[in-house]
PDB file of N, CA and C in Angstrom:
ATOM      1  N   UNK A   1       0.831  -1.208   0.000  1.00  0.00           N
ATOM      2  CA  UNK A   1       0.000   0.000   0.000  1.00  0.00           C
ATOM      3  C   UNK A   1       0.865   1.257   0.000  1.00  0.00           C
ATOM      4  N   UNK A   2       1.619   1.532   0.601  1.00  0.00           N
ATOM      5  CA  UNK A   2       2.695   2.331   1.131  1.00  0.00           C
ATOM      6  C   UNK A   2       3.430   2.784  -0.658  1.00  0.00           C
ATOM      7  N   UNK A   3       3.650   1.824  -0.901  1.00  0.00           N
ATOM      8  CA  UNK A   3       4.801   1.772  -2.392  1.00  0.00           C
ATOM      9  C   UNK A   3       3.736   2.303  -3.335  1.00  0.00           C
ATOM     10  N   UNK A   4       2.274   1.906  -3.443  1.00  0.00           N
ATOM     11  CA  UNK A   4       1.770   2.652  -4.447  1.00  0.00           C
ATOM     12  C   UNK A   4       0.913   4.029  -4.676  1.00  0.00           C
ATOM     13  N   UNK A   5       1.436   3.906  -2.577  1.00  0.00           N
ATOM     14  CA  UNK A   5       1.580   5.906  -2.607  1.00  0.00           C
ATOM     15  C   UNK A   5       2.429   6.424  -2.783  1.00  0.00           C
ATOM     16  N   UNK A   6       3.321   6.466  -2.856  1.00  0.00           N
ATOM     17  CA  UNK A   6       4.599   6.962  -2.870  1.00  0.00           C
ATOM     18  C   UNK A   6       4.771   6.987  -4.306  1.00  0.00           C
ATOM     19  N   UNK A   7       4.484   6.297  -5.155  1.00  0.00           N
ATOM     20  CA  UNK A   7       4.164   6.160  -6.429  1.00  0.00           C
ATOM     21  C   UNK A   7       3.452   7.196  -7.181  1.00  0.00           C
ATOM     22  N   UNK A   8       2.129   7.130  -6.766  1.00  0.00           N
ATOM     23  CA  UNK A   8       0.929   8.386  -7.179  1.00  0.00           C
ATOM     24  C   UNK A   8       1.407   9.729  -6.524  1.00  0.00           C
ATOM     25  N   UNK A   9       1.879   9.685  -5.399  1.00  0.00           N
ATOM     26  CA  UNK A   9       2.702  11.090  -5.243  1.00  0.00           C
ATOM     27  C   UNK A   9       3.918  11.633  -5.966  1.00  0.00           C
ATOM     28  N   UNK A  10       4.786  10.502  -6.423  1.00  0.00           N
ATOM     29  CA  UNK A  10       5.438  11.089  -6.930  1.00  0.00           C
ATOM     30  C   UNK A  10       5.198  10.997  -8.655  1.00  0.00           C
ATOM     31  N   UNK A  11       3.986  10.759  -8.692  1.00  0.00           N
ATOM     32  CA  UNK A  11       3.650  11.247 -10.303  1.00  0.00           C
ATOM     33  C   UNK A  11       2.831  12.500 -10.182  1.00  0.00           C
ATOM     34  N   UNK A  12       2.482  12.473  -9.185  1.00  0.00           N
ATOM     35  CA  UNK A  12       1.351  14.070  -8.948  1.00  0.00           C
ATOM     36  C   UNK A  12       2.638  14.833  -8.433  1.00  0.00           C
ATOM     37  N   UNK A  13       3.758  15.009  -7.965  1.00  0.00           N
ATOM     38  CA  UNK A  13       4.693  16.237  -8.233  1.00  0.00           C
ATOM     39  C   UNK A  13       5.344  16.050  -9.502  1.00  0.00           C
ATOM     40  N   UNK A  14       5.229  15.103 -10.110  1.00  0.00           N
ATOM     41  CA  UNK A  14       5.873  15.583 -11.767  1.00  0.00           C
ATOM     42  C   UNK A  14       4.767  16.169 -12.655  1.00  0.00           C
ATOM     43  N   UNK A  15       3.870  15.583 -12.311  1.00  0.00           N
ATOM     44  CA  UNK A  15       2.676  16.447 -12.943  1.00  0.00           C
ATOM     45  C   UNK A  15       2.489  17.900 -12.257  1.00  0.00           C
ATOM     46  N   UNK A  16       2.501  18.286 -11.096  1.00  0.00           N
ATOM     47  CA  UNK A  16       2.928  19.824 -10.705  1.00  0.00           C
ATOM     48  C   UNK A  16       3.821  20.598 -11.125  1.00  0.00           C
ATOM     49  N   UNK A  17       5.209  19.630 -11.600  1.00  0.00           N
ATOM     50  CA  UNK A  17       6.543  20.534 -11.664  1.00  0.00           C
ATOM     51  C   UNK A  17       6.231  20.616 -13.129  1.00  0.00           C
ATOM     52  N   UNK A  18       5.535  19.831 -14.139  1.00  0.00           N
ATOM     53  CA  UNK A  18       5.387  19.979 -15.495  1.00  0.00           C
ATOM     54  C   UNK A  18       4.645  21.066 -15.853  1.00  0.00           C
ATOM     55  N   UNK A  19       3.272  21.198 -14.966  1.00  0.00           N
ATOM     56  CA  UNK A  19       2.405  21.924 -15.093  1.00  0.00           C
ATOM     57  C   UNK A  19       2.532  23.515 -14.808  1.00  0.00           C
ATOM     58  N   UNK A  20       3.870  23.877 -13.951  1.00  0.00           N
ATOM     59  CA  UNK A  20       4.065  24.997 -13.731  1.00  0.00           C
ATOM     60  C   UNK A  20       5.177  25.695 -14.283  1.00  0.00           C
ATOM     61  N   UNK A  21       5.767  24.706 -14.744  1.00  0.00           N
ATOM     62  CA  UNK A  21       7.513  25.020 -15.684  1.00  0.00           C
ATOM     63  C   UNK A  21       8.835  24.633 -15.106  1.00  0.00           C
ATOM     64  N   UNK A  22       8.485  23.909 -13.911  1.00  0.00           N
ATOM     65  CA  UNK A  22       9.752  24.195 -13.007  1.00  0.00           C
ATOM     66  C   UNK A  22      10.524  23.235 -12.969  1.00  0.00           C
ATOM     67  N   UNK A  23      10.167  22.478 -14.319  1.00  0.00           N
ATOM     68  CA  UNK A  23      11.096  21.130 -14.653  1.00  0.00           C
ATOM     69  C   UNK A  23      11.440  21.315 -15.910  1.00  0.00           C
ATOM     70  N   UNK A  24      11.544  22.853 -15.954  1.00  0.00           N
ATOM     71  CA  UNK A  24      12.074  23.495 -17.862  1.00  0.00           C
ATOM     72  C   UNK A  24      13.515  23.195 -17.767  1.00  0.00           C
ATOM     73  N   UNK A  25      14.572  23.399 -17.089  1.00  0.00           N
ATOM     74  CA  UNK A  25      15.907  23.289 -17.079  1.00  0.00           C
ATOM     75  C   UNK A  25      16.315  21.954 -17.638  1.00  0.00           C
ATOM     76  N   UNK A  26      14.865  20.928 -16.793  1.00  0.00           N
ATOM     77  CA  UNK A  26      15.760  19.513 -16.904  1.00  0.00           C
ATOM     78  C   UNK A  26      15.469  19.292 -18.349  1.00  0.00           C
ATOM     79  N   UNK A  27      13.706  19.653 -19.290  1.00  0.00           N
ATOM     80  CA  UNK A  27      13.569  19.557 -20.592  1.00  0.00           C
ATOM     81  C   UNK A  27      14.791  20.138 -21.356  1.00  0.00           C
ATOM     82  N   UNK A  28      14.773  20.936 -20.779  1.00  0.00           N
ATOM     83  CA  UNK A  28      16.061  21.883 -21.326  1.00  0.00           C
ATOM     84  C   UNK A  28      17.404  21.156 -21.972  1.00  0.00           C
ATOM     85  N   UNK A  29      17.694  20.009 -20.973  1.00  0.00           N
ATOM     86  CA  UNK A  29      19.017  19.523 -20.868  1.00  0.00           C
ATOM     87  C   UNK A  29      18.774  18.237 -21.828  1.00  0.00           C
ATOM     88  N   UNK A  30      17.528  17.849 -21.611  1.00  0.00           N
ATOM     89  CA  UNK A  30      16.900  16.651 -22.348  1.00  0.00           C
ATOM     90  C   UNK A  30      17.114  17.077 -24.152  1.00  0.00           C
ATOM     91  N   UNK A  31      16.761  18.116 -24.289  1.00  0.00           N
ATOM     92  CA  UNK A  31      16.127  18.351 -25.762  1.00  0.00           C
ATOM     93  C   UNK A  31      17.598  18.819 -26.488  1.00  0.00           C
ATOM     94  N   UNK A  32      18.590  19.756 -25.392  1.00  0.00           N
ATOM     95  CA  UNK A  32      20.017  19.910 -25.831  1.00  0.00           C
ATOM     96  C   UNK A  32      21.129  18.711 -26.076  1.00  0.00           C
ATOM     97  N   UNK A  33      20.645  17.761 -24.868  1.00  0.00           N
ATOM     98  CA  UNK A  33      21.569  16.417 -25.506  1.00  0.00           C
ATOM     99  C   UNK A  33      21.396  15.219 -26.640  1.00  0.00           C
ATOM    100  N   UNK A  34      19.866  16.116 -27.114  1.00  0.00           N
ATOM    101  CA  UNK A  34      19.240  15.115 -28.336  1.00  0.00           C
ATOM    102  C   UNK A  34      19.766  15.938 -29.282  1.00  0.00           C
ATOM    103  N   UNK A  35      19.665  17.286 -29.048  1.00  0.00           N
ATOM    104  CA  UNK A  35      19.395  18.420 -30.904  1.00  0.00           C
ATOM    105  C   UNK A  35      20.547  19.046 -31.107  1.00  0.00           C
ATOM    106  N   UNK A  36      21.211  18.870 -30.057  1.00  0.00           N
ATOM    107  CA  UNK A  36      22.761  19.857 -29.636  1.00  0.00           C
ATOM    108  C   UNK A  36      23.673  19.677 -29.129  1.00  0.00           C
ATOM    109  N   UNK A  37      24.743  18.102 -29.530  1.00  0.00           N
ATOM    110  CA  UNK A  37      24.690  17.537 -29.286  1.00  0.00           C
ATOM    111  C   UNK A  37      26.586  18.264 -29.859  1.00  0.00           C
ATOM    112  N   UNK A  38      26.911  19.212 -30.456  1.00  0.00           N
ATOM    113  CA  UNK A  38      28.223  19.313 -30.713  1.00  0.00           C
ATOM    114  C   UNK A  38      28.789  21.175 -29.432  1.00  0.00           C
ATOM    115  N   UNK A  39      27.299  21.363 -29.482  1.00  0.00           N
ATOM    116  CA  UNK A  39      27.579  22.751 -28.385  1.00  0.00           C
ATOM    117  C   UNK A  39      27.357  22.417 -26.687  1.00  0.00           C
ATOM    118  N   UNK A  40      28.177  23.288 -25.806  1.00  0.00           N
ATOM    119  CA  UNK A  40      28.009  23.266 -24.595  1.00  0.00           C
ATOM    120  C   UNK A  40      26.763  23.517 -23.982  1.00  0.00           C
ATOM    121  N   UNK A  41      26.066  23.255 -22.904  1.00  0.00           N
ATOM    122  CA  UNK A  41      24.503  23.560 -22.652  1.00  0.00           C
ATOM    123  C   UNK A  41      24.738  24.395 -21.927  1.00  0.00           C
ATOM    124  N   UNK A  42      23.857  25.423 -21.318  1.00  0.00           N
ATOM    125  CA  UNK A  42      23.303  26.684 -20.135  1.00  0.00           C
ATOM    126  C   UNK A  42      23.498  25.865 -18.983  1.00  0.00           C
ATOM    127  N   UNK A  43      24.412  26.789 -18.267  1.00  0.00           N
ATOM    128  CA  UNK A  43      24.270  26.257 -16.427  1.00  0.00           C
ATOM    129  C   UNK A  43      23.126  26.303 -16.048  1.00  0.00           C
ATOM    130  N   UNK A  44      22.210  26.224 -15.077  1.00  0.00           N
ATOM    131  CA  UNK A  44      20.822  26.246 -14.590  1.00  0.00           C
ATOM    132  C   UNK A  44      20.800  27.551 -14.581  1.00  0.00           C
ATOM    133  N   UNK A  45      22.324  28.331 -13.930  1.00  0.00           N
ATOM    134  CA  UNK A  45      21.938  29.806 -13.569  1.00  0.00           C
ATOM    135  C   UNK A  45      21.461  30.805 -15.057  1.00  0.00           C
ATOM    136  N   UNK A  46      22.446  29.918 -15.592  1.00  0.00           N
ATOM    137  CA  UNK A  46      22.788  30.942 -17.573  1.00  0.00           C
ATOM    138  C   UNK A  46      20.950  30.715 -17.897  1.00  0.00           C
ATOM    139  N   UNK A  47      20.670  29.348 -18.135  1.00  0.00           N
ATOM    140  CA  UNK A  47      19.451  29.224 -18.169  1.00  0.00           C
ATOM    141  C   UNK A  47      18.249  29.724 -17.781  1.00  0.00           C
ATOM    142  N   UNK A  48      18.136  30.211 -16.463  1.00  0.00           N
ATOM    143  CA  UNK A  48      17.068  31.129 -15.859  1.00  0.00           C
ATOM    144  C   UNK A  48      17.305  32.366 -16.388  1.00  0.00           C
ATOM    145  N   UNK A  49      18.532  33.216 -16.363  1.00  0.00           N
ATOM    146  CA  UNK A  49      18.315  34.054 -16.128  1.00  0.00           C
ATOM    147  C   UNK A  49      17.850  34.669 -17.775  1.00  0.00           C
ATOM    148  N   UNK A  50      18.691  33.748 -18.832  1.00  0.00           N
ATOM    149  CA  UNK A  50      18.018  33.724 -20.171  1.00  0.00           C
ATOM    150  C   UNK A  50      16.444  33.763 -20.077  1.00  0.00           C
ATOM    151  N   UNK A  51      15.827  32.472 -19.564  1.00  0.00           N
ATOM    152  CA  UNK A  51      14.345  32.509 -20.196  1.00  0.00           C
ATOM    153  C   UNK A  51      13.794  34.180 -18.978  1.00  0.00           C
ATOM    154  N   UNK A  52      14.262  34.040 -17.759  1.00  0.00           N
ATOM    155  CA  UNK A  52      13.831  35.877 -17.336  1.00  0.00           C
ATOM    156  C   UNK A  52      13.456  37.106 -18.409  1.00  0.00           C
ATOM    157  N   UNK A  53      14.837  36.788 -18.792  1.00  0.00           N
ATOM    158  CA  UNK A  53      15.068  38.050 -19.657  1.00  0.00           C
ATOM    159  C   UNK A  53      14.561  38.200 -21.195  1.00  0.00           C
ATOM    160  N   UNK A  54      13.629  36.840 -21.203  1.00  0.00           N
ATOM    161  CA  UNK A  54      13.024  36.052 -22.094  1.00  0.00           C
ATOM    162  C   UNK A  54      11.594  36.919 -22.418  1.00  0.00           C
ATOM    163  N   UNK A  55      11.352  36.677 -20.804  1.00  0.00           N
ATOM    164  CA  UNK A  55       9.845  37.151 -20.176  1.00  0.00           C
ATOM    165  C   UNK A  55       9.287  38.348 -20.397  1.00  0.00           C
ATOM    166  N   UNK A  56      10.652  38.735 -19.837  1.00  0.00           N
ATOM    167  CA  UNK A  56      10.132  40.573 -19.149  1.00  0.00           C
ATOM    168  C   UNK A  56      11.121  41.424 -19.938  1.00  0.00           C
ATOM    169  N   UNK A  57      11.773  41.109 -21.310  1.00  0.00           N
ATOM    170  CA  UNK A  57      12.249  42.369 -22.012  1.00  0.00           C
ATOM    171  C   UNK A  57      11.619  43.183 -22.608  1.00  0.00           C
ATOM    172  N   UNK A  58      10.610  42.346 -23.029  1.00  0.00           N
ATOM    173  CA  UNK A  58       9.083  43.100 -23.850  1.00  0.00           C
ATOM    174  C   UNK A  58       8.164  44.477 -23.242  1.00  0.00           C
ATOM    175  N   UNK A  59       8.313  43.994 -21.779  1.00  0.00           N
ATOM    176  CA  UNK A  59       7.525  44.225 -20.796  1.00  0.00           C
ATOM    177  C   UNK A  59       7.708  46.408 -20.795  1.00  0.00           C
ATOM    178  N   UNK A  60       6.832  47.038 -21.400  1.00  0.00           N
ATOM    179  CA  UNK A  60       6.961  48.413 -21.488  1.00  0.00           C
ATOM    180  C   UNK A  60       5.970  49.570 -20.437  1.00  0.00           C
ATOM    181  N   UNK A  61       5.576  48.978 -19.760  1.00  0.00           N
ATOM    182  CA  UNK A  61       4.466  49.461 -19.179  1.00  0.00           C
ATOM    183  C   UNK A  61       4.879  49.320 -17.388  1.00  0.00           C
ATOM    184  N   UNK A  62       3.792  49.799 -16.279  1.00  0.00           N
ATOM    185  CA  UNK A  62       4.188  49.476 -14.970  1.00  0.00           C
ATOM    186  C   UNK A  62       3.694  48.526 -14.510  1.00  0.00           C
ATOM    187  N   UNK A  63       2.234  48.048 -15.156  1.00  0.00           N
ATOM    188  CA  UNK A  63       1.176  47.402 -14.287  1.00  0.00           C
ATOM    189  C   UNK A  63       0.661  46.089 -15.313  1.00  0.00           C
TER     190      UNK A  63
END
């Protein structure tokens, strides 16, 4: 019983971390060692602060 909670919980936090983005780094690393495969990848830090600046360069207004 125990094992096939631990199970459904830990598919309901991959389904949380999917659902909110916060497992983009690891897609990240996934899709670079398939497609990109002769260049170096983004540290986690290079990575955030890229898709940030991703977000909010557009961003012209206050509110």
């Amino acid at each position: 019983m125990a094992t096939g909670l631990k199970t459904w919980l830990r598919g309901c936090w991959r389904f949380v971390r999917e659902l909110s983005g916060d497992d983009g780094y690891e897609r990240y690393l996934a899709h670079h060692a398939a497609c990109h495969i002769d260049s170096v990848a983004l540290t986690r830090r290079e990575y955030f602060r890229r898709r940030e600046g991703e977000k909010w360069e557009g961003v012209r207004r206050c509110c």
